[in-house]
Protein backbone atom coordinates (compact mmCIF):
# COMPACT_ATOMS: atom_id res chain seq x y z
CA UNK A 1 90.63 80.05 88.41
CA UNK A 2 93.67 80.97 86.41
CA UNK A 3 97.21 79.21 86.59
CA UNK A 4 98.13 81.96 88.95
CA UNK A 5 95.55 80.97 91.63
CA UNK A 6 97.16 77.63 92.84
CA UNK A 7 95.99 75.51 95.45
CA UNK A 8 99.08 75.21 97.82
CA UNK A 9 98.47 72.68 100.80
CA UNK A 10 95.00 71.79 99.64
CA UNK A 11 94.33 75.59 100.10
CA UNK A 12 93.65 78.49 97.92
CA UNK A 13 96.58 80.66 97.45
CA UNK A 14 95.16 83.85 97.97
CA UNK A 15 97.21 85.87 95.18
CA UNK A 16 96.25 89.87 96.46
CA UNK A 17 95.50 93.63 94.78
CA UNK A 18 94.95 96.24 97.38
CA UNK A 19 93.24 99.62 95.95
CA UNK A 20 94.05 102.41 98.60
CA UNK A 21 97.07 100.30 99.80
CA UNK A 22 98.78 103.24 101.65
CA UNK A 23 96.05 104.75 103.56
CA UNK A 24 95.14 104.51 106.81
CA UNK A 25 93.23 100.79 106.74
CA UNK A 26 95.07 99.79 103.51
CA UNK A 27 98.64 100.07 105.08
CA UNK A 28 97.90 97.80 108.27
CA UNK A 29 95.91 95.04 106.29
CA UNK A 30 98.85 94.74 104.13
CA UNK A 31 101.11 94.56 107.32
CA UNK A 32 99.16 91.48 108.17
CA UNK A 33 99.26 89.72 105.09
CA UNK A 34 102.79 90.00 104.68
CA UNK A 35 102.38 87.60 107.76
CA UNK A 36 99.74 85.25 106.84
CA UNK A 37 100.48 82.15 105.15
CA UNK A 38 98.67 81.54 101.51
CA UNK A 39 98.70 85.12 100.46
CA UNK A 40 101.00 86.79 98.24
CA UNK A 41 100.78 91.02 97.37
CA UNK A 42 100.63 90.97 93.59
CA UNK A 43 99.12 94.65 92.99
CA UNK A 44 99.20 97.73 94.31
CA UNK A 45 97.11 101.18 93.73
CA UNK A 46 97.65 103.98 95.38
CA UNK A 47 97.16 107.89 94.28
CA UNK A 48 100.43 109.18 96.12
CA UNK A 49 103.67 107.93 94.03
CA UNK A 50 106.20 108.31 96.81
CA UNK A 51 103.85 105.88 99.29
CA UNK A 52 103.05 103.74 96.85
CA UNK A 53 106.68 102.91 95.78
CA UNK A 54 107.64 102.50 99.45
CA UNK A 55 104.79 100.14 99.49
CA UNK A 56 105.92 98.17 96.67
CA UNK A 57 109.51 97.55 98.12
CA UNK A 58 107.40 96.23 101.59
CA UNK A 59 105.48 93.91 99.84
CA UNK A 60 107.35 92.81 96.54
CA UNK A 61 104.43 93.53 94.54
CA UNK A 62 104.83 93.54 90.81
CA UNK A 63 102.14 96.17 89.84
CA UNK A 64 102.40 99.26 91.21
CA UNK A 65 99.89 102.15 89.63
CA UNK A 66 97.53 104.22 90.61
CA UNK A 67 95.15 102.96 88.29
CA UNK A 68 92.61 100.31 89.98
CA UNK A 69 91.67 99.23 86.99
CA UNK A 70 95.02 97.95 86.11
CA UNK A 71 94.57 96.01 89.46
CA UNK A 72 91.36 94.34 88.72
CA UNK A 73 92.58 92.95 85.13
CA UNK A 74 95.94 91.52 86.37
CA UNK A 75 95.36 88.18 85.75
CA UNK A 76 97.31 87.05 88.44
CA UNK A 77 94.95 88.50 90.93
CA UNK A 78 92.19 86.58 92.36
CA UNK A 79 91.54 88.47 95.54
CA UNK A 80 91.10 92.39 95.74
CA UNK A 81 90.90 94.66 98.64
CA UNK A 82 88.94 97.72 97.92
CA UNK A 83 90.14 100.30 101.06
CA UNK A 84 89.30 103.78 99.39
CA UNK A 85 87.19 106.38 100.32
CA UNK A 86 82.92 105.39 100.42
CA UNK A 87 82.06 106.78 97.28
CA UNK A 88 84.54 105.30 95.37
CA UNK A 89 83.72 101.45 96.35
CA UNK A 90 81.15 100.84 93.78
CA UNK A 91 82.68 100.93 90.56
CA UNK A 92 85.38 99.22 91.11
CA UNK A 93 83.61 96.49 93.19
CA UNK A 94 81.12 95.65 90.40
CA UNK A 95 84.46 95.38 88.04
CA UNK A 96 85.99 92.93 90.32
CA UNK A 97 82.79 90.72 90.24
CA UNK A 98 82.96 90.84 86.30
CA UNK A 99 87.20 90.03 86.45
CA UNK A 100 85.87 86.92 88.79
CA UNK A 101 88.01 88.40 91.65
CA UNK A 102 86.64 87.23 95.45
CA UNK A 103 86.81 90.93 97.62
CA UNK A 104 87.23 92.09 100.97
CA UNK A 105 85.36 95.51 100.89
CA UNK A 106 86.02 98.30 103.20
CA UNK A 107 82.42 99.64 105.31
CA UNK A 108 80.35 101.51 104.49
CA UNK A 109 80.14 99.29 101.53
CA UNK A 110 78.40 101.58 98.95
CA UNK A 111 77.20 105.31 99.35
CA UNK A 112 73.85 104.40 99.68
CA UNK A 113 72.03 101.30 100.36
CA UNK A 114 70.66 100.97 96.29
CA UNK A 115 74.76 101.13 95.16
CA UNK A 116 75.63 98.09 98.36
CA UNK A 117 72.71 96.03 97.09
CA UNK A 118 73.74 95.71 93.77
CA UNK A 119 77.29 94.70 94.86
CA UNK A 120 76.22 92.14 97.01
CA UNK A 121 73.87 90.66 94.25
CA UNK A 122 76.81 91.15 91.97
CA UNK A 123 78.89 88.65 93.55
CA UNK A 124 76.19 86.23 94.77
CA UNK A 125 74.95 85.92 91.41
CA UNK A 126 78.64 85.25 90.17
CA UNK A 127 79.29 82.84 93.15
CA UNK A 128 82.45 84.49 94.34
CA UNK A 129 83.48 85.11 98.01
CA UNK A 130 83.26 88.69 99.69
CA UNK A 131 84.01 89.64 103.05
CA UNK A 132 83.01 93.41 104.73
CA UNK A 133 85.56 93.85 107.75
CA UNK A 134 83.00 94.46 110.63
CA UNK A 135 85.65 94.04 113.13
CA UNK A 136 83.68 94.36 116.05
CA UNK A 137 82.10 90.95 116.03
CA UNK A 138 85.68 89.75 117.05
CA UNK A 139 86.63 92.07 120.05
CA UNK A 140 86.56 89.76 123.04
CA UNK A 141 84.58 91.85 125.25
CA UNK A 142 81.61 92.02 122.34
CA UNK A 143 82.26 87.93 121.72
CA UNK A 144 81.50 87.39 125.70
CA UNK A 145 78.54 89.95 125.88
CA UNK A 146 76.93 87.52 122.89
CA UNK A 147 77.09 84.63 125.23
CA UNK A 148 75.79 86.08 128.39
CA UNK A 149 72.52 86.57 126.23
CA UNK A 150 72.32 83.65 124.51
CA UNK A 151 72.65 82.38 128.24
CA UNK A 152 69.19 83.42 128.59
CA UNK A 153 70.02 85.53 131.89
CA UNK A 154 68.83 88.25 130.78
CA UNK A 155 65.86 87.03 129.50
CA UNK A 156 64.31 88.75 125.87
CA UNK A 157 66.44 92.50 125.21
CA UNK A 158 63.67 94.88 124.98
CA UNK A 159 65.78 98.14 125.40
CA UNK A 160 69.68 98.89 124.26
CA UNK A 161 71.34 101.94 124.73
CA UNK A 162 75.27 102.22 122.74
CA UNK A 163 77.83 104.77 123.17
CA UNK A 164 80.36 104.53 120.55
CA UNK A 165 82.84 107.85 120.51
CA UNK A 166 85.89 108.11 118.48
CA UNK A 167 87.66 111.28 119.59
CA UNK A 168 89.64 113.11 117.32
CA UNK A 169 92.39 115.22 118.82
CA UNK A 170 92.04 118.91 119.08
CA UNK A 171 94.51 119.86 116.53
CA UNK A 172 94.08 117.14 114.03
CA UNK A 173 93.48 118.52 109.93
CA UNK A 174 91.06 118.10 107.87
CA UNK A 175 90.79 114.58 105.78
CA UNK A 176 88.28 112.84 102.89
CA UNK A 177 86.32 111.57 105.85
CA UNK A 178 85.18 115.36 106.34
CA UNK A 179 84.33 115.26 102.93
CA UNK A 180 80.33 115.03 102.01
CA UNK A 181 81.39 113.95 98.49
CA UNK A 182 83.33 111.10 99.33
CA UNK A 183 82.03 109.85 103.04
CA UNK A 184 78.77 107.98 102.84
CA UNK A 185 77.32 109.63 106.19
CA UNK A 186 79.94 110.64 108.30
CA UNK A 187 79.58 108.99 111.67
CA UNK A 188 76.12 107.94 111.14
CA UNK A 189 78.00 105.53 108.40
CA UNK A 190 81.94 105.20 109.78
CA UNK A 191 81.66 104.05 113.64
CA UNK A 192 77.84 104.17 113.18
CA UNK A 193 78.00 101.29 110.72
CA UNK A 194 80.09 98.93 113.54
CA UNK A 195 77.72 99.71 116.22
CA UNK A 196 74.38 98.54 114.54
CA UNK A 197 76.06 95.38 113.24
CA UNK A 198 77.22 94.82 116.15
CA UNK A 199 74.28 94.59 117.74
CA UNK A 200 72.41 92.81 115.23
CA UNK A 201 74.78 90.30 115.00
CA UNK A 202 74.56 90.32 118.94
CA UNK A 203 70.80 90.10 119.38
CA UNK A 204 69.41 88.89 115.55
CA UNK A 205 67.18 91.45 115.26
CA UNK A 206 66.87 94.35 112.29
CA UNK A 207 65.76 98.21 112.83
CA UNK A 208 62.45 98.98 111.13
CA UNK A 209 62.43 102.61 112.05
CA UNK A 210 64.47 105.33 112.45
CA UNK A 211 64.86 108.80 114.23
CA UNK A 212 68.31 111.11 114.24
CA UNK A 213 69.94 113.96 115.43
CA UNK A 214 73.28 114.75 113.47
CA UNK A 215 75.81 117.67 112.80
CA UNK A 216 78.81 118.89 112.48
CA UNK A 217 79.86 120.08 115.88
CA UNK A 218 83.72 119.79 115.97
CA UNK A 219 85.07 123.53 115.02
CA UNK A 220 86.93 124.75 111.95
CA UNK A 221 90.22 122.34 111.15
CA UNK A 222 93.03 123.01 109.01
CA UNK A 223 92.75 122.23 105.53
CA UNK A 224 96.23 120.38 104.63
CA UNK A 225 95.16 119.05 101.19
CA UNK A 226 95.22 115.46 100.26
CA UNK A 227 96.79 113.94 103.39
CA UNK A 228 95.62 110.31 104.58
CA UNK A 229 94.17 109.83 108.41
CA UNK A 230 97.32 108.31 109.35
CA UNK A 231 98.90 111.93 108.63
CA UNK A 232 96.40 113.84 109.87
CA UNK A 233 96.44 112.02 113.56
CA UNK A 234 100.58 112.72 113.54
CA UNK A 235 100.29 116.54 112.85
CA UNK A 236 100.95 118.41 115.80
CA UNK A 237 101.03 122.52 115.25
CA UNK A 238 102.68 123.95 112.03
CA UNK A 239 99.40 124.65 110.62
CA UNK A 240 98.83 128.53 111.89
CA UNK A 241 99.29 129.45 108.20
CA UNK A 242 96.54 126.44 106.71
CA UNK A 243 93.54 127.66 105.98
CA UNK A 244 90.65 126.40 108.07
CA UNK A 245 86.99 125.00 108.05
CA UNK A 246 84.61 122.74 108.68
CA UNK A 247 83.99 119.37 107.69
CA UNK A 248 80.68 118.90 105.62
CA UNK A 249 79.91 115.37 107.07
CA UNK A 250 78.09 114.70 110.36
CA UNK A 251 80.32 114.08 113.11
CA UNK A 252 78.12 113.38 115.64
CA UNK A 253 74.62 112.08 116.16
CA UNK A 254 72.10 110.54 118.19
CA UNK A 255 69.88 108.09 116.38
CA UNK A 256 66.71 106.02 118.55
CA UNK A 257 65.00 103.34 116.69
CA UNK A 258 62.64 100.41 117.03
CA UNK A 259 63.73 96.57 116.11
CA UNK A 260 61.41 94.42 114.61
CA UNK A 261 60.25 92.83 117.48
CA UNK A 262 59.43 96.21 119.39
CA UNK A 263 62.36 96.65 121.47
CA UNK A 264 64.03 100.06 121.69
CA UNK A 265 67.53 101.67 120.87
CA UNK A 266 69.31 104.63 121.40
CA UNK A 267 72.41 105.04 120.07
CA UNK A 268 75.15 107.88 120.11
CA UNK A 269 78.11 108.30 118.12
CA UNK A 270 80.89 110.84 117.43
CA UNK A 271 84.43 111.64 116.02
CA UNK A 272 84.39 114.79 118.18
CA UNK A 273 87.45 115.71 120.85
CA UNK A 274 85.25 116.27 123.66
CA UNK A 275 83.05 112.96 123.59
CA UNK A 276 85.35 110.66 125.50
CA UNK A 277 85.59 107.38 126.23
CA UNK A 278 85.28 105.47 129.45
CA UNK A 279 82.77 107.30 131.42
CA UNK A 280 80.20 104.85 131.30
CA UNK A 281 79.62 101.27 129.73
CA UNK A 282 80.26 101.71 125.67
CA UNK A 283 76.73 99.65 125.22
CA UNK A 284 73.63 98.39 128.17
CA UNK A 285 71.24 95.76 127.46
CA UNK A 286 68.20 96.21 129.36
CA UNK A 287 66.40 92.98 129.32
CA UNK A 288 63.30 91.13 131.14
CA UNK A 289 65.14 89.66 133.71
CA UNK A 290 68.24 91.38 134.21
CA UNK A 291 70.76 94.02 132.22
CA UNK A 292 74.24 94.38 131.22
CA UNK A 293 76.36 96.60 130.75
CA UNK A 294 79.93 96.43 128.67
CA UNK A 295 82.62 98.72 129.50
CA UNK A 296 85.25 98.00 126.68
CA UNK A 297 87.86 100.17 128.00
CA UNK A 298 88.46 98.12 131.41
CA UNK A 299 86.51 95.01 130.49
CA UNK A 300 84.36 94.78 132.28
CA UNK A 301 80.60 92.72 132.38
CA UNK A 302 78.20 94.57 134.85
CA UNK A 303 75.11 92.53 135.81
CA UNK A 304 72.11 94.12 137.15
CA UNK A 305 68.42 92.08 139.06
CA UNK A 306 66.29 93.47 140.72
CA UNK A 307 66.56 93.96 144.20
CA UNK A 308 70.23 92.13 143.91
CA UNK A 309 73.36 93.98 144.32
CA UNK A 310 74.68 95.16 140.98
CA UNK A 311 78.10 92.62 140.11
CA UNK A 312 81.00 92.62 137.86
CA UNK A 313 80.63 89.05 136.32
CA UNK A 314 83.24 89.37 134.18
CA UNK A 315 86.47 90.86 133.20
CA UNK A 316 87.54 90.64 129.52
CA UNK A 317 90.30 93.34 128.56
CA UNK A 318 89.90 94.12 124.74
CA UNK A 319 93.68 92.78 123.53
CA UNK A 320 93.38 93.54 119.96
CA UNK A 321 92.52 91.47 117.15
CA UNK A 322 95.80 89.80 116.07
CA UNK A 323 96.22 88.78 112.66
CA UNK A 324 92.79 89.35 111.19
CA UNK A 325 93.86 87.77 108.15
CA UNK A 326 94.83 84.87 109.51
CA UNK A 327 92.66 84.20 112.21
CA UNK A 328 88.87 85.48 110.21
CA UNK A 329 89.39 86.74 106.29
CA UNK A 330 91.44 83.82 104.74
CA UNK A 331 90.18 80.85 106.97
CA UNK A 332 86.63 81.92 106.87
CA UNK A 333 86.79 82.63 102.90
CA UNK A 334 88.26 79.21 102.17
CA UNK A 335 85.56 77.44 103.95
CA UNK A 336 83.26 79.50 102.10
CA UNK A 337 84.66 78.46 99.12
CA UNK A 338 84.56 74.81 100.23
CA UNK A 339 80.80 75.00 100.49
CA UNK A 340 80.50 75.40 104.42
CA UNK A 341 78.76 77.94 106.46
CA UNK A 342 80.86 80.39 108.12
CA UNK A 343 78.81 83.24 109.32
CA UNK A 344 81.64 85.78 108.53
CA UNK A 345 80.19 89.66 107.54
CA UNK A 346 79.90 89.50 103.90
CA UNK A 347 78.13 91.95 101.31
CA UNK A 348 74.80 91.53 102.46
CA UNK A 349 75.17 92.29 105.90
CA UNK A 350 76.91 95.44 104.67
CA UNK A 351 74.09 95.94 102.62
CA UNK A 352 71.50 95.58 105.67
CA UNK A 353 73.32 97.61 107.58
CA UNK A 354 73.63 100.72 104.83
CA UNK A 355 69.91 99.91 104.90
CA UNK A 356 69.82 101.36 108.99
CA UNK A 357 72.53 104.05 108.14
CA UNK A 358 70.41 105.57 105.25
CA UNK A 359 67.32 105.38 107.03
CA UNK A 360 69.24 107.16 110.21
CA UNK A 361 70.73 110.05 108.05
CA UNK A 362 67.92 110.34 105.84
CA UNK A 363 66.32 111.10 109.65
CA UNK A 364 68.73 113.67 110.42
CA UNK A 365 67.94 115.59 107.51
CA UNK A 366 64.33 115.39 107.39
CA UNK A 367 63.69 115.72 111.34
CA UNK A 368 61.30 112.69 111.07
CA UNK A 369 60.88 109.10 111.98
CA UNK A 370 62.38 106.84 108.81
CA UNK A 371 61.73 103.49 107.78
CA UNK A 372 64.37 101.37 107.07
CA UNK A 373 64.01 99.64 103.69
């Protein structure tokens, strides 16, 4: 460590860069750290000037540029957040395990599962700490569904069926996630990528096979240029002179595949306007003795027997994560550091689950079963 990274309390002082610190995830984890005690905003990069000098006067950061690079050699940095677009993860990972800087890496992790498996090996190799931001494993309702089964009441899962729709309004532009070049796999790899950890951090079982159906159903959008998803989701009209098309990334699709132990999945996802929310239970799990379903909108558990009366067993509204810096990244990363076992999502699991996303838009393309590997 250098004399920058200072133990303070007996605890690492977490001294942060953030590449893509004005974007859509990069503005909000910033907002949190400003909160969390042990961190300090050293560097910032971000490719707009204006946001990134409004930035800068939030946080008190002493680097601003829109140069990443810049951000991984400031010695005073020992913790980078890498929040750009997919395809741009990679590089600049692989240079912050080489500057001996810990990471937090945005999902998908890599383009493709070959780029995510040489992070990961990148910083286990160098011993650093890495955390992937699979939120999902902290949402109440998904925490509670993990201890009905491990309950046993439902006996072994041999069938899951997951709903996971992020609608996009009608009128909302254009933005890099549309963008083949610079968006892993679309849905398959944005919501998709949430969902199948999820449930393999849920059930501890890995796809081995893979069929898809995926396009791009959502119409022409206005093209708006370089504008960040926080933009996009406040523009409302002004755009009948932008000119319009259609996204070249998949967003929807319906991907079925087998776990290892034989059980079945079916899983549909989409960005779309007109795939909403709240018509039935977001995920069922179908097992030997009984099922469940989650609803994550109300809360609710659903418990089905047989020949018994279906019941609402439980009731857990979805309040948000809180600080997620201070509650999972910086708690769970110290540990880490200390030698214990935390079981937060780290490089490898983003790695095993780009595994399931290739394999699923691989699918899509060639019409076929896949196998995940």
């Amino acid at each position: 460590m250098s004399p920058g990274n200072e133990i303070q309390s007996g605890e690492l002082q977490f001294n942060i860069g953030v590449i893509g610190a004005t974007g859509y995830i990069g503005a909000p984890y910033r907002a949190e750290i400003r909160e969390a005690a042990g961190a300090n905003i050293v560097a910032l990069c971000a490719r707009r000037r204006e946001l990134l000098d409004q930035a800068g006067e939030e946080d008190g950061a002493e680097l601003l540029t829109d140069n990443w690079r810049e951000v991984v050699q400031q010695p005073d940095v020992n913790f980078v957040i890498v929040a750009t677009p997919d395809a741009l993860h990679h590089e600049a990972v692989m240079a912050c395990a080489d500057a001996g800087k810990h990471l937090l890496c945005e999902k998908p992790v890599g383009v493709n599962a070959a780029e995510a498996y040489e992070m990961w090996a990148a910083y286990r190799d160098a011993g650093l700490a890495h955390y992937v931001p699979f939120w999902t494993r902290y949402c109440e309702p998904f925490v509670r569904t993990r201890e009905v089964i491990e309950s046993g009441v439902l006996g072994d899962i041999r069938g899951v069926v997951y709903r996971w729709h992020n609608p996009r309004p009608d009128d909302m532009p254009l933005t890099w996630r549309d963008d083949a070049g610079l968006s892993a796999a679309g849905s398959i790899a944005d919501v998709g990528s949430h969902a199948y950890d999820t449930l393999r951090w849920i059930l501890g079982k890995e796809a081995v096979r893979v069929q898809a159906h995926a396009d791009t159903i959502t119409p022409a959008r206005a093209d708006l240029g370089a504008i960040n998803l926080t933009e996009a989701l406040g523009q409302s009209g002004g755009q009948s002179g932008a000119p319009r098309r259609k996204g070249t990334t998949f967003d929807y699709a319906s991907v079925a595949w087998e776990f290892d132990d034989g059980a079945v999945a079916t899983l549909v996802l989409s960005h779309t306007p007109f795939f909403r929310k709240g018509i039935a239970p977001e995920l069922e799990l179908h097992g030997t003795k009984a099922s469940l379903g989650l609803d994550r909108v109300s809360g609710n558990l659903t418990l089905a027997k047989p020949g018994e009366p279906v019941e609402i067993i439980d009731s857990v509204p979805d309040k948000g994560f809180g600080n997620r810096f201070a509650k999972y990244v910086f708690p769970s990363l110290r540990q880490a550091l200390g030698g214990e076992e935390t079981g937060h999502p780290d490089l490898k699991d983003g790695w095993r689950v780009q595994l399931f996303t290739d394999a699923a838009a691989r699918s899509a393309r060639s019409g076929r079963w896949e196998t995940v590997e």
